[in-house]
Protein backbone atom coordinates (compact mmCIF):
# COMPACT_ATOMS: atom_id res chain seq x y z
CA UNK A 1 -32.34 -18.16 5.20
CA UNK A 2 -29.46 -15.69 4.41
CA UNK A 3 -29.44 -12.89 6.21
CA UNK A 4 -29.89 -9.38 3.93
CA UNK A 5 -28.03 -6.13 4.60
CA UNK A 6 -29.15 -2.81 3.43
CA UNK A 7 -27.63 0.35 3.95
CA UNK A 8 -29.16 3.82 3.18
CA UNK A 9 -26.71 6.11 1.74
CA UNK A 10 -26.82 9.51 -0.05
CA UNK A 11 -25.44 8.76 -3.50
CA UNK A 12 -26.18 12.39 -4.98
CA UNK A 13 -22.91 13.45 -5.75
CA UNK A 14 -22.38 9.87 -7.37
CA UNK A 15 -25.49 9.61 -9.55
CA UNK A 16 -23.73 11.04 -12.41
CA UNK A 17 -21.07 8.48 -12.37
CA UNK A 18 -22.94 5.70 -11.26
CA UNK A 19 -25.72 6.16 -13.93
CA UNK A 20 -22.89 6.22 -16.64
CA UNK A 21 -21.17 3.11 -14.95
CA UNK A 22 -24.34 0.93 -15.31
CA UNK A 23 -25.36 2.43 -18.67
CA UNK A 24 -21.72 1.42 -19.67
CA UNK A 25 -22.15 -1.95 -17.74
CA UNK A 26 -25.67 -2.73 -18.87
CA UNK A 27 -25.70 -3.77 -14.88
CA UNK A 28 -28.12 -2.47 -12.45
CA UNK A 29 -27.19 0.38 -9.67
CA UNK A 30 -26.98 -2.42 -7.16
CA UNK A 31 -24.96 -4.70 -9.28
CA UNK A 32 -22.64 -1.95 -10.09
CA UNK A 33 -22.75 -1.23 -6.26
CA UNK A 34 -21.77 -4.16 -5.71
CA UNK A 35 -19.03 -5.08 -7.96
CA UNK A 36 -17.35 -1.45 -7.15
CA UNK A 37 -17.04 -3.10 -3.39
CA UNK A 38 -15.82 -6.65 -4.75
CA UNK A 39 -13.17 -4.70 -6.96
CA UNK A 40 -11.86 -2.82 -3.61
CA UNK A 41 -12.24 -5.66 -1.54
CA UNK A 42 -10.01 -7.65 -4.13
CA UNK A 43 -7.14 -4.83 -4.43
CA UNK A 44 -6.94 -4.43 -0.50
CA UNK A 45 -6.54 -8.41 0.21
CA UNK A 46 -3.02 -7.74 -1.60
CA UNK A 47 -1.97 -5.33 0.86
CA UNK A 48 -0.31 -5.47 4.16
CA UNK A 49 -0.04 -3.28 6.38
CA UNK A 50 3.40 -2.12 7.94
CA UNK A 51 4.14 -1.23 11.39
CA UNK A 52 6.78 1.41 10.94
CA UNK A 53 9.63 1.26 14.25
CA UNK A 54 10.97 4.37 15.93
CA UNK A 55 14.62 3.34 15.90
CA UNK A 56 17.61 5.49 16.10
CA UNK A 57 19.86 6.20 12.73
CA UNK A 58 22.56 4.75 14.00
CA UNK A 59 21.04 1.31 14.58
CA UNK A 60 18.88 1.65 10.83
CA UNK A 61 22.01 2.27 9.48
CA UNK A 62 23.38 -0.75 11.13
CA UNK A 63 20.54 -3.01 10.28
CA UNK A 64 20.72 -1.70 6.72
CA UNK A 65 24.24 -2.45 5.85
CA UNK A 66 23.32 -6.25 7.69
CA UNK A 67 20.22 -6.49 4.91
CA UNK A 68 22.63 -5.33 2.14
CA UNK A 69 24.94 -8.09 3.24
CA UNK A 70 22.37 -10.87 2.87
CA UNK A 71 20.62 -9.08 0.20
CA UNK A 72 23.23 -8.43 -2.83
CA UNK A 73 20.64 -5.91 -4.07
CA UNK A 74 17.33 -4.60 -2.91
CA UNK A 75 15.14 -1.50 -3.44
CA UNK A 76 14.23 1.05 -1.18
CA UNK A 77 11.03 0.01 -0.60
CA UNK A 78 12.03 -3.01 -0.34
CA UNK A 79 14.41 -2.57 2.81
CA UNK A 80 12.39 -0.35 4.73
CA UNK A 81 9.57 -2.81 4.53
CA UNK A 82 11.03 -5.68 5.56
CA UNK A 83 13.19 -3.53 8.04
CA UNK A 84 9.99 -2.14 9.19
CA UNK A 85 11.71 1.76 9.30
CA UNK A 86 10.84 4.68 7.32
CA UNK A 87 11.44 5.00 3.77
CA UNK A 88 12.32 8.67 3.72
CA UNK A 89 14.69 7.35 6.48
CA UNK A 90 16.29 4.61 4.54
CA UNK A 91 16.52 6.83 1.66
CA UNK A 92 18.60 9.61 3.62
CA UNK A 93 21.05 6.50 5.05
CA UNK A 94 21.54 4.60 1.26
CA UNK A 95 22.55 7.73 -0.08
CA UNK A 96 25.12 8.60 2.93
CA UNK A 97 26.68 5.27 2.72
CA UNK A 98 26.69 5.70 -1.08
CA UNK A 99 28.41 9.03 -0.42
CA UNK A 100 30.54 7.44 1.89
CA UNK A 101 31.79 4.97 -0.65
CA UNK A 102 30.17 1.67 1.40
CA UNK A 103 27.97 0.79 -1.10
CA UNK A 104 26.78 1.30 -4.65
């Protein structure tokens, strides 16, 4: 026999927009319930979680320009994920080294 979960919650700010989702849906409150979780559930699987570093600018600077090395071209994003540092920080180096001439 599965086991059944049920969890009381206060939905009165929500009624309106849940009774328009399921009149919309043709789907029941549950149903709509329901999906509304399997729709987050599905957009969080793709996402991964970062665990920023507290390094000095002088060594993200250094690891940068070792990235851009390997890595004819990358975004942002792209380097301060996989270096793990701090956008606004990689952000504030690309555009001194840009300054600077050492990279495009």
């Amino acid at each position: 026999m599965q086991q059944r979960y049920v969890y009381p919650i206060d939905l009165t700010e929500m009624n309106k927009k849940l009774e328009l989702i399921c009149n919309k849906s043709g789907k029941s409150k549950a149903e709509s319930i329901r999906d509304a979780i399997n729709f987050y559930y599905n957009n969080l699987m793709g996402l991964k979680v970062i665990e920023l570093r507290d390094i000095p600018k002088k060594q993200a600077e250094k690891e940068i320009l070792n990235y851009l090395k390997k890595n004819e071209k990358a975004f942002t994003s792209e380097i301060a994920d996989n270096l793990r540092i701090d956008v606004v920080l990689v952000n504030e180096i690309l555009t001194e080294l840009a300054e600077k001439g050492m990279i495009e």
